[in-house]
Protein backbone atom coordinates (compact mmCIF):
# COMPACT_ATOMS: atom_id res chain seq x y z
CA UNK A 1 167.61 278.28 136.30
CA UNK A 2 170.17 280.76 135.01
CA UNK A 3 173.48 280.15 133.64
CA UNK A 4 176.44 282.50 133.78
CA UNK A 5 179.55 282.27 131.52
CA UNK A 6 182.67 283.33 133.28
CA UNK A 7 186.33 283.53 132.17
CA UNK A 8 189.04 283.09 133.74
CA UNK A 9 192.67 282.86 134.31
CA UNK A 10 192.21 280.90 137.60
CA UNK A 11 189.91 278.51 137.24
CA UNK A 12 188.41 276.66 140.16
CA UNK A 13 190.54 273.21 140.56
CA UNK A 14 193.57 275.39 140.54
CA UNK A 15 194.48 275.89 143.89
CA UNK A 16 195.25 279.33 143.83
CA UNK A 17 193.44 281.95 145.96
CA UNK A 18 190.92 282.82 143.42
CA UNK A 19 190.35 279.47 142.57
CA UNK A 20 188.95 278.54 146.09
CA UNK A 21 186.95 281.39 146.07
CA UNK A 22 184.72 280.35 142.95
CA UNK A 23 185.25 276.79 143.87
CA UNK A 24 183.43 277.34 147.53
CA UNK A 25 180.62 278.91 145.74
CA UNK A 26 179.92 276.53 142.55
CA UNK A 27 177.91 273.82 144.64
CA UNK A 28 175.63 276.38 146.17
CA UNK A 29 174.40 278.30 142.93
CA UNK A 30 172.08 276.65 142.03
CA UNK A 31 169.94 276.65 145.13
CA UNK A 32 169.73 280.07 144.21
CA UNK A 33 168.21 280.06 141.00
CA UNK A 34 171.96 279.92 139.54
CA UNK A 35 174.66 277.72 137.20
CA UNK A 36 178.06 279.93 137.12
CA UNK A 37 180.21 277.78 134.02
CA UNK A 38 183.90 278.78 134.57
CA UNK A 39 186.13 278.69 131.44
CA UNK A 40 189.75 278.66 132.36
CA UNK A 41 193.27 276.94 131.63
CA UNK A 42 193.69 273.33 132.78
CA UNK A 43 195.11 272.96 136.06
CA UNK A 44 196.79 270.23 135.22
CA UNK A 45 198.84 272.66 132.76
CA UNK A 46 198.69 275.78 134.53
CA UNK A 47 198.88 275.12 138.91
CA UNK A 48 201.67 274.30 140.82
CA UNK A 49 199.17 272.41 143.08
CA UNK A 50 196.54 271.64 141.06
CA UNK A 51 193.27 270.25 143.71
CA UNK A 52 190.39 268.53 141.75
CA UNK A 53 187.49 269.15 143.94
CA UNK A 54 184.12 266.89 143.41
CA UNK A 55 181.62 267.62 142.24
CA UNK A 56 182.47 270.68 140.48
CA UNK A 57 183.43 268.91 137.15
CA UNK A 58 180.31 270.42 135.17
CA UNK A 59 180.71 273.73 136.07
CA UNK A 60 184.61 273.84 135.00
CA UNK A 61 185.26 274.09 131.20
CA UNK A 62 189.52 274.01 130.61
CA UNK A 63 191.33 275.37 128.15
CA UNK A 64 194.91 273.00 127.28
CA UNK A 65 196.19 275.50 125.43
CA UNK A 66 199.28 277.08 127.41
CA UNK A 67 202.50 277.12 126.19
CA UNK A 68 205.11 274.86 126.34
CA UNK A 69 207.66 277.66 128.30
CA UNK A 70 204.71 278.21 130.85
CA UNK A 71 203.98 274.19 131.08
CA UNK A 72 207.51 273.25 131.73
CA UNK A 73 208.25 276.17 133.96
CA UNK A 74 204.58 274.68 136.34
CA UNK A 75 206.29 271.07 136.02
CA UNK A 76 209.63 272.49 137.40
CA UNK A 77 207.79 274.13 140.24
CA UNK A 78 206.15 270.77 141.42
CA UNK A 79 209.40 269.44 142.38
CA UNK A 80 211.91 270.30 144.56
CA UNK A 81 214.54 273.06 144.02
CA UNK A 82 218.07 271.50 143.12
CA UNK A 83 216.58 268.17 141.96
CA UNK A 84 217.35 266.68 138.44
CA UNK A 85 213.93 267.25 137.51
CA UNK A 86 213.97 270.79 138.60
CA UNK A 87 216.78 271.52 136.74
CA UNK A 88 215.45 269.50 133.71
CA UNK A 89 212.60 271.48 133.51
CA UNK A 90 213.84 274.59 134.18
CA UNK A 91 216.06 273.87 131.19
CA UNK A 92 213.23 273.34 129.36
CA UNK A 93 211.55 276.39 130.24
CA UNK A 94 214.52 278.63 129.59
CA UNK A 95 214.66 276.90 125.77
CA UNK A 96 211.29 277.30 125.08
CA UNK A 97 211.36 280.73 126.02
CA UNK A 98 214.07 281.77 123.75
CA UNK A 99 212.09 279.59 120.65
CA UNK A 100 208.83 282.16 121.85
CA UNK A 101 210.51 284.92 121.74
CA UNK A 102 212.18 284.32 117.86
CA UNK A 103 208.95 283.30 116.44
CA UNK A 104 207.24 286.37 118.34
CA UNK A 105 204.72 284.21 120.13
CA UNK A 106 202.91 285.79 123.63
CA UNK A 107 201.93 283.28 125.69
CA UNK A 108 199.42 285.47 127.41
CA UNK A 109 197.92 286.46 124.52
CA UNK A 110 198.36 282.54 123.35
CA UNK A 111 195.79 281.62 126.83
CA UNK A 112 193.48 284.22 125.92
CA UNK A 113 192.78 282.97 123.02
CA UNK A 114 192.06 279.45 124.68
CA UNK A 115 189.59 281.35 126.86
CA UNK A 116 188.07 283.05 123.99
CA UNK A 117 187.52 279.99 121.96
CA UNK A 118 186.85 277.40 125.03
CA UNK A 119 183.90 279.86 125.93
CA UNK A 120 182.34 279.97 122.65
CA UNK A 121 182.37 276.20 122.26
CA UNK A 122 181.10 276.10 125.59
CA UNK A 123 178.30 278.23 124.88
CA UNK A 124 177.56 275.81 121.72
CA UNK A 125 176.27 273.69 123.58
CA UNK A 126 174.59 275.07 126.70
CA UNK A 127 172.50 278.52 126.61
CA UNK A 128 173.89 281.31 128.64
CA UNK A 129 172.35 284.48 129.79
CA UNK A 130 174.97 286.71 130.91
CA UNK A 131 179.31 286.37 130.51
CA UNK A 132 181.46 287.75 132.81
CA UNK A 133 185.20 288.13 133.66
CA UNK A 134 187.37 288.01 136.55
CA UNK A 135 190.18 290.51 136.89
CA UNK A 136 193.32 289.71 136.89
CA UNK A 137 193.97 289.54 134.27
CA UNK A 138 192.60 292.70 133.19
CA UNK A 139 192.49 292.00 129.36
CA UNK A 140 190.28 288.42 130.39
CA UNK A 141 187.99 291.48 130.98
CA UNK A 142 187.95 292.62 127.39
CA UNK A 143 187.97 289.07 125.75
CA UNK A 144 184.74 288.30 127.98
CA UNK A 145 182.90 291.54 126.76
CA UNK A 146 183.86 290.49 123.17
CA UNK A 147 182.09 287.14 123.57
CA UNK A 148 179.34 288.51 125.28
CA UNK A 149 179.27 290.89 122.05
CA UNK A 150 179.20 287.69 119.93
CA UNK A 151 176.34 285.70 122.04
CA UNK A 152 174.72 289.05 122.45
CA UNK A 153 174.17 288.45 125.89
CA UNK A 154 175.32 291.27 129.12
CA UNK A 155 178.40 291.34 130.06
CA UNK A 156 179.53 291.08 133.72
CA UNK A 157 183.33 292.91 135.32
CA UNK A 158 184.37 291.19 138.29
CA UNK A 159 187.47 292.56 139.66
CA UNK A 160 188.81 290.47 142.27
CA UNK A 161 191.91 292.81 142.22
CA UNK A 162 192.25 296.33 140.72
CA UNK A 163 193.96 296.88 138.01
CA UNK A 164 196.79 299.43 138.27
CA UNK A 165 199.56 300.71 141.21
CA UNK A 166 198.71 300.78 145.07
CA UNK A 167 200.47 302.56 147.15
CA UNK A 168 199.74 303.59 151.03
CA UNK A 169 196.36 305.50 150.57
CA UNK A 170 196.42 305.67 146.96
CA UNK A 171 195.69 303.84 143.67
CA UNK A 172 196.88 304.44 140.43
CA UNK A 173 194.73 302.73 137.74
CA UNK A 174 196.43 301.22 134.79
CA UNK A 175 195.53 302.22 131.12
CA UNK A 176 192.21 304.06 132.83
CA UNK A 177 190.24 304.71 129.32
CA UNK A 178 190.63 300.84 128.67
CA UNK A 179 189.09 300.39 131.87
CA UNK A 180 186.33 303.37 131.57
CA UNK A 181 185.32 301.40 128.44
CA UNK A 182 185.06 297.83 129.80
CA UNK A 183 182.83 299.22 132.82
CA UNK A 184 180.91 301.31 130.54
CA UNK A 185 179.84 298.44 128.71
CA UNK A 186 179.13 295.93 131.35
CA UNK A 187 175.40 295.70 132.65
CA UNK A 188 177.21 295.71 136.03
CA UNK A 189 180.07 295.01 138.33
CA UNK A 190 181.26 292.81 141.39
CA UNK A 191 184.22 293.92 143.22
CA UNK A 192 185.94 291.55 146.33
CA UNK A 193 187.02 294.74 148.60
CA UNK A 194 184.15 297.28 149.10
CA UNK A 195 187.66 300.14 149.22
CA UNK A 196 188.68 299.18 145.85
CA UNK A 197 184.57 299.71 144.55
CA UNK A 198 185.11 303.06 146.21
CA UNK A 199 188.32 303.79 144.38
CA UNK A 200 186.82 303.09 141.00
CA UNK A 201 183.59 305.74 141.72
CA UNK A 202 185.97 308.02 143.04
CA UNK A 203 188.18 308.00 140.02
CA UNK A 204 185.35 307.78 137.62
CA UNK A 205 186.02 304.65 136.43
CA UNK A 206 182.91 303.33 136.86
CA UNK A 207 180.30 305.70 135.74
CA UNK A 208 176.90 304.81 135.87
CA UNK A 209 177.58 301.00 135.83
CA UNK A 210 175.97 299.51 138.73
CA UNK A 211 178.30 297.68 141.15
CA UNK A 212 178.22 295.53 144.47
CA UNK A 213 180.75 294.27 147.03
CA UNK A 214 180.91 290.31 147.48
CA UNK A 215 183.09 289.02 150.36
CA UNK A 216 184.58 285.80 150.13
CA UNK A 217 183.60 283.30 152.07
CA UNK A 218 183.76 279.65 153.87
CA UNK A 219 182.83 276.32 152.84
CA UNK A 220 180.07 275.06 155.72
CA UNK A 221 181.17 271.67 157.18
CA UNK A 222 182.88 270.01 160.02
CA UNK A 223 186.11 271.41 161.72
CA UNK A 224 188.88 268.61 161.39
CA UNK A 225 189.69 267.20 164.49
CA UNK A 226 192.50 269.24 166.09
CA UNK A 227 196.26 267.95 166.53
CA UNK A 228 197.67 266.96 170.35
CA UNK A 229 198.16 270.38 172.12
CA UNK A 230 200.86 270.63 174.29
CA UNK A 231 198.47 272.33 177.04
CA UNK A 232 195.09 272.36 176.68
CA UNK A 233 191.94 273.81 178.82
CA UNK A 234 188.93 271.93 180.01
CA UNK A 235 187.31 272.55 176.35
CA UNK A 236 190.72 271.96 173.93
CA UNK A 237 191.37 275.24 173.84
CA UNK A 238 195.20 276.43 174.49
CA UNK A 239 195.91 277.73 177.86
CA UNK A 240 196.85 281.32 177.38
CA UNK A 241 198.25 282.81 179.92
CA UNK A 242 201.32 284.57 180.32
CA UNK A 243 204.48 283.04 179.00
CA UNK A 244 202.36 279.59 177.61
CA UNK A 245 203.76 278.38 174.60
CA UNK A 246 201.93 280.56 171.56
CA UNK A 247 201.64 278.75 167.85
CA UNK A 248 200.83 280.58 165.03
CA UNK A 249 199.78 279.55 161.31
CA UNK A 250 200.59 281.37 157.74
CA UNK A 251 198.93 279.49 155.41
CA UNK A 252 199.95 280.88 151.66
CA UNK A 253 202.58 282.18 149.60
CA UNK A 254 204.68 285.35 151.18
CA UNK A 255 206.52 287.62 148.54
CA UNK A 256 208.73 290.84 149.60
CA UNK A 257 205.85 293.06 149.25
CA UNK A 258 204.27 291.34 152.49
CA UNK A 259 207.27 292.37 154.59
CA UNK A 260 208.15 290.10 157.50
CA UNK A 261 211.11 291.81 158.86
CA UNK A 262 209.00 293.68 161.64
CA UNK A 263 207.34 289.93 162.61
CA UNK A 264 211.05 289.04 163.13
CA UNK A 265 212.20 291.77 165.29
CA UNK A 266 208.84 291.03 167.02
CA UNK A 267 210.30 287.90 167.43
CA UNK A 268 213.84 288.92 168.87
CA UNK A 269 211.84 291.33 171.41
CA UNK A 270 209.57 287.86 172.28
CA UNK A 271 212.73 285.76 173.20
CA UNK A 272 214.80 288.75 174.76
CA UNK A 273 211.50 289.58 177.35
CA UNK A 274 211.26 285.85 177.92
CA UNK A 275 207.77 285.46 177.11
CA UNK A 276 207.70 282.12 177.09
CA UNK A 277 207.62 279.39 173.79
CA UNK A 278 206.94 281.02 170.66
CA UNK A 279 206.29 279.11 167.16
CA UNK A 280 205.67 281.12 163.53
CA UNK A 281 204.73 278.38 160.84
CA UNK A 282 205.16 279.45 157.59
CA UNK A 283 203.54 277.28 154.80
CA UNK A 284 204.25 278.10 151.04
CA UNK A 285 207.12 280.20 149.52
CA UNK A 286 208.91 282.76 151.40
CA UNK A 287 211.40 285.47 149.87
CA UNK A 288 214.52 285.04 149.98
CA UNK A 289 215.69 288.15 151.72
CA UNK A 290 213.19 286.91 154.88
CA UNK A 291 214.45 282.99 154.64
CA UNK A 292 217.86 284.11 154.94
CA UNK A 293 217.45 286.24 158.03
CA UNK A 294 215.90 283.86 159.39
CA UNK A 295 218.95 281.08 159.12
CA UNK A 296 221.33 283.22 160.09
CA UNK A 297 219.75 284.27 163.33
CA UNK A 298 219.54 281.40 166.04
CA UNK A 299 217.09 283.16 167.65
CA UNK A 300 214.67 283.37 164.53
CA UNK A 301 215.59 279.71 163.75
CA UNK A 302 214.07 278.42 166.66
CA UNK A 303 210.84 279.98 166.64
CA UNK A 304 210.11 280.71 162.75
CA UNK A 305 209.74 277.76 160.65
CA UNK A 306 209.35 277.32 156.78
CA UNK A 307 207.80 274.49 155.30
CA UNK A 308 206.43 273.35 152.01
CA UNK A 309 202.87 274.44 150.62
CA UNK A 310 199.93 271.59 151.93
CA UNK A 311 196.78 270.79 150.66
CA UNK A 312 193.29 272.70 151.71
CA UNK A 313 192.71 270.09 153.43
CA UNK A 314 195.89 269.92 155.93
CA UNK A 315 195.81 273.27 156.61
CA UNK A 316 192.65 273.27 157.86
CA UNK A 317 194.01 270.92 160.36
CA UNK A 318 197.47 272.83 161.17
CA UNK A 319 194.30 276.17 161.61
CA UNK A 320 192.93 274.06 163.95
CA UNK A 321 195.45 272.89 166.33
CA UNK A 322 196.77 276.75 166.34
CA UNK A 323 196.61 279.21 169.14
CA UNK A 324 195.65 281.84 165.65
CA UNK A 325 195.79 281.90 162.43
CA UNK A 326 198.77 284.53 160.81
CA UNK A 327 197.39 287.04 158.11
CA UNK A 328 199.91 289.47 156.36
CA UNK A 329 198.38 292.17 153.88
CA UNK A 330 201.58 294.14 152.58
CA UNK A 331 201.86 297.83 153.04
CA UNK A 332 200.63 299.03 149.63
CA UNK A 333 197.52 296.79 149.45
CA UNK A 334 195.40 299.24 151.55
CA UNK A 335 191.98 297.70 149.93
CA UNK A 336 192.99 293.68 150.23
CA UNK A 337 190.50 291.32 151.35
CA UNK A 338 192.85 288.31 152.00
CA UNK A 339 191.01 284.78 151.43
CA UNK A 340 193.00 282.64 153.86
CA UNK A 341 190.51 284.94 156.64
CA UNK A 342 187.23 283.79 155.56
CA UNK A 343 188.54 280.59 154.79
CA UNK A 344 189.02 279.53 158.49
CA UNK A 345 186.77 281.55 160.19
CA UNK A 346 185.03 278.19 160.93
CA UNK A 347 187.20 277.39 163.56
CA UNK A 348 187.61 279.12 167.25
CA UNK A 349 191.10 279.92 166.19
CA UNK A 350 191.46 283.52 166.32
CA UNK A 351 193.34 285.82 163.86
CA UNK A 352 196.09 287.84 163.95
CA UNK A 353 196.26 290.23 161.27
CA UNK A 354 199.14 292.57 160.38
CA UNK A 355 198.24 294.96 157.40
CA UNK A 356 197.92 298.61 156.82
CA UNK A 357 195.80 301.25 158.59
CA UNK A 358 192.54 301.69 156.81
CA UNK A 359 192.18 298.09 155.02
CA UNK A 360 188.85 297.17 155.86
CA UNK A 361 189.63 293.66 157.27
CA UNK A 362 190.24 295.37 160.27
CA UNK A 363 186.08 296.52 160.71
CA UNK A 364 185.26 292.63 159.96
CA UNK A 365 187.82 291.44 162.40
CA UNK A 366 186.02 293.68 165.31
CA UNK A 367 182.73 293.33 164.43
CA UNK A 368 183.07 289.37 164.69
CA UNK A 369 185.44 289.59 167.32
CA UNK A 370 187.93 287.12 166.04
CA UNK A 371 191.05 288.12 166.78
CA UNK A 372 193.63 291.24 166.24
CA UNK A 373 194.40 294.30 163.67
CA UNK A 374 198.18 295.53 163.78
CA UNK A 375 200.77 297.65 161.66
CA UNK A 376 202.69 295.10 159.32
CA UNK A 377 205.33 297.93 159.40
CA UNK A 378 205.41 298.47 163.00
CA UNK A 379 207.73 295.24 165.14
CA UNK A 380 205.94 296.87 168.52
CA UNK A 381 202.75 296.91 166.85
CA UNK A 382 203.03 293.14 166.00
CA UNK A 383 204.66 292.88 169.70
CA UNK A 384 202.01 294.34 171.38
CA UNK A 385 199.52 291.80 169.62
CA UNK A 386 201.54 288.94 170.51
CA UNK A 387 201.06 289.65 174.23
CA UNK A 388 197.51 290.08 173.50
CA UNK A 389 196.61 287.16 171.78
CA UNK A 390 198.45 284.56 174.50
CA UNK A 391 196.50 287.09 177.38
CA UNK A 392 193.11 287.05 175.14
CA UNK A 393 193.20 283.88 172.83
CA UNK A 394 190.59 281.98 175.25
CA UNK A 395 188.53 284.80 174.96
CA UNK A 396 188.22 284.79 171.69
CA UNK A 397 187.35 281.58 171.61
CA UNK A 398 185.17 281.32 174.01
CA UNK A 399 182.92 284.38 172.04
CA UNK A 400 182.82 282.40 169.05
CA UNK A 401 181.29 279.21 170.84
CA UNK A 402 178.69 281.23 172.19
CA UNK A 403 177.63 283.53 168.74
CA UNK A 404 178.58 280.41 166.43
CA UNK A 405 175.78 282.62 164.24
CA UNK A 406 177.81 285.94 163.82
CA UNK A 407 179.86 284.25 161.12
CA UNK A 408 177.10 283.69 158.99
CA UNK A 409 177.36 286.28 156.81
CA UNK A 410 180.38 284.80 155.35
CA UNK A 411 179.06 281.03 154.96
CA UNK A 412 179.21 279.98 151.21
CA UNK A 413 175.63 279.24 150.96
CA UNK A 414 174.70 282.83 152.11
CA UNK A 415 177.41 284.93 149.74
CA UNK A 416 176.41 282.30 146.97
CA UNK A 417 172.87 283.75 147.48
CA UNK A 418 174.30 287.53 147.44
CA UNK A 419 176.10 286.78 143.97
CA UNK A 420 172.56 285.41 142.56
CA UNK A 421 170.68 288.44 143.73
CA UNK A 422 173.38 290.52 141.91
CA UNK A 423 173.18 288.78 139.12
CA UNK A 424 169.29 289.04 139.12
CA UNK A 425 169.51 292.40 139.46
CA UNK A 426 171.94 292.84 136.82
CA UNK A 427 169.52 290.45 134.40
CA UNK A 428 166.27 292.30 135.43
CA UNK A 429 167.81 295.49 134.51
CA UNK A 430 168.68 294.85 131.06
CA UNK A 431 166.44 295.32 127.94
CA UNK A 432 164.34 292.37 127.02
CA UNK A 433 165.41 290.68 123.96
């Protein structure tokens, strides 16, 4: 059995995106040959929504040191905007800012070193053959090749996000020597969008470092047992035929650089055509430019609706009792992977996804045949799939029961086995010491 060493700014237990990734994959390691250890801050300290998941305790080693602005500002986020708490907190936060700042403390640099010295502790006591780290943060990159330096094991780059400016079509890395240097001394490299892998060679930031594209993935079990549908075919699924009610699920956080403004004119076109009942759930934060069209529009307020973030759990039941599941990659983000696709690709529920031409979701989407590709910048583009998805939603459906196989590839177990036979590779490549 192998063990990896990886660091981490999201551990798993976190709840964030990145967190769910590595926490999907943990269990299934080993069966492969592999342990991965993650060293990371304590969720309890560091998420909003921090979700302990079993079994996963001795694979996740936490860090508690995060400072006190950062820990009050997570404790005001956990309750509700406006309440005394929230405003206690934030108080708090703003204070302990302002202390930071005089004595010239960096709390970044302050959780780095928590990474730094919770991995070397950690490898104290259990043997480790290789260390990797997971970008973002970019410099969790450099303290990882330092320890592997000091254990004098390989070193791993795993860049779940580039690290530098997208734009449409383009990429502009960020301190690119920095970044020539890490990948020049890693034994190899994992990247989570095969476009951004093919940025890096094209821009020569990778050199001669071997690399590999890993998707992300889905945990294998039972679907939850789907909500009361308003109409429902012989099977449960949602009648979808012309002007039948259509329900749609967003799932995550939504920040102004995943634009809904053409969704919402999308919308207005919808209820002026008189397509029938149309419902956009929104689950998570939403920016404020969006929320406030959306109140001040009676039109928008009756079919878009924002609600608080849920656990993994519950959402996999609101994915469930959906006519599809909402994706949104922003303009820029040409080379973005989103995990809330492979994370519910276990059920029927199609997907609608709205991102930019080129972003290689849309090649997975049509090889599985799961559901529909469309402009995010384009309201008739989004229009257009809105009438196809209550003509074709059954259809969909209906190809997934019958090729429940085709979304194998993307089962945790499987990818778990891909990441062990990259890591292999990386191992049997490097000098015997």
């Amino acid at each position: 059995m192998h063990r990896a060493l990886i660091l981490s700014l999201q551990p798993p237990g976190g709840g964030g995106v990145q967190a769910r990734r590595y926490a999907k994959l943990l269990p299934h390691l080993p069966a492969a040959g592999w342990e991965f250890h993650v060293v990371g801050p304590d969720p309890r300290l560091d998420a909003v929504t921090p979700e302990p998941i079993d079994g996963l305790q001795p694979f996740c080693h936490y860090s508690r040191q995060v400072s006190r602005s950062h820990r009050c500002a997570i404790r005001k986020n956990r309750r509700r905007a406006g309440t005394p708490l929230h405003l206690w907190f934030g108080l708090r936060q703003l204070i302990h800012q302002r202390l930071e700042r005089l004595g010239g403390h960096d709390p970044q640099a302050h959780a780095l070193e928590g990474l730094r010295a919770t991995a070397l502790e950690t490898a104290a006591r259990l043997p480790f053959d290789v260390v990797a780290g997971i970008c973002p943060d970019f410099r969790v990159l450099e303290v990882a090749r330092e320890v592997s330096g000091l254990l004098g094991k390989p070193f791993i780059a795993i860049y779940d996000d580039p690290f530098g400016h997208r734009e449409k079509g383009r990429f502009h890395p960020a301190h690119p020597e920095r970044q020539r240097a890490v990948l020049a001394a890693a034994a190899g490299a994992v990247f989570a969008s095969p476009l951004t892998l093919e940025r890096y060679r094209e821009q020569g930031l990778l050199g001669s470092t071997p690399a590999s594209f890993l998707p992300d993935c889905f945990e294998v079990g039972e679907s939850p047992p789907p909500a009361a549908r308003s109409a429902t075919g012989s099977h449960g699924e949602p009648i979808t035929t012309a002007g039948a009610p259509l329900t749609l699920f967003h799932p995550g956080n939504l920040g102004s650089w995943r634009p809904i403004e053409p969704l919402l004119e999308a919308v207005r076109r919808w209820q002026r055509e008189g397509h029938g009942e149309l419902r956009i759930l929104l689950y998570g934060y939403l920016y404020a430019a969006a929320k406030t069209a959306i109140r001040s529009d009676p039109t928008l307020r009756d079919s878009v609706r924002v609600h608080a973030a849920v656990s993994n759990e519950r959402s996999h039941q609101l994915a469930e009792a959906a006519d599809a599941v909402l994706v949104l990659i922003g303009p820029r983000h040409t080379d973005n992977l989103p995990s809330k696709f492979f994370e519910y690709l276990p059920h029927t529920t199609p997907a609608l996804v709205a991102g930019p031409a080129g972003n290689p979701l849309e090649a997975i989407l049509d090889d599985l045949n799961k559901g529909l590709y469309c402009d995010i910048e384009s309201s008739a583009g989004i229009f257009d799939a809105l009438v196809a998805l209550q003509r074709q939603g059954r259809a969909f459906r209906d190809h997934q029961r019958r090729h429940p196989d085709a979304i194998g590839a993307y089962a945790a177990p499987r990818v778990a086995r891909a990441w062990a036979a990259a890591f292999d590779g990386v191992l049997a490549a490097c000098p015997k010491t």
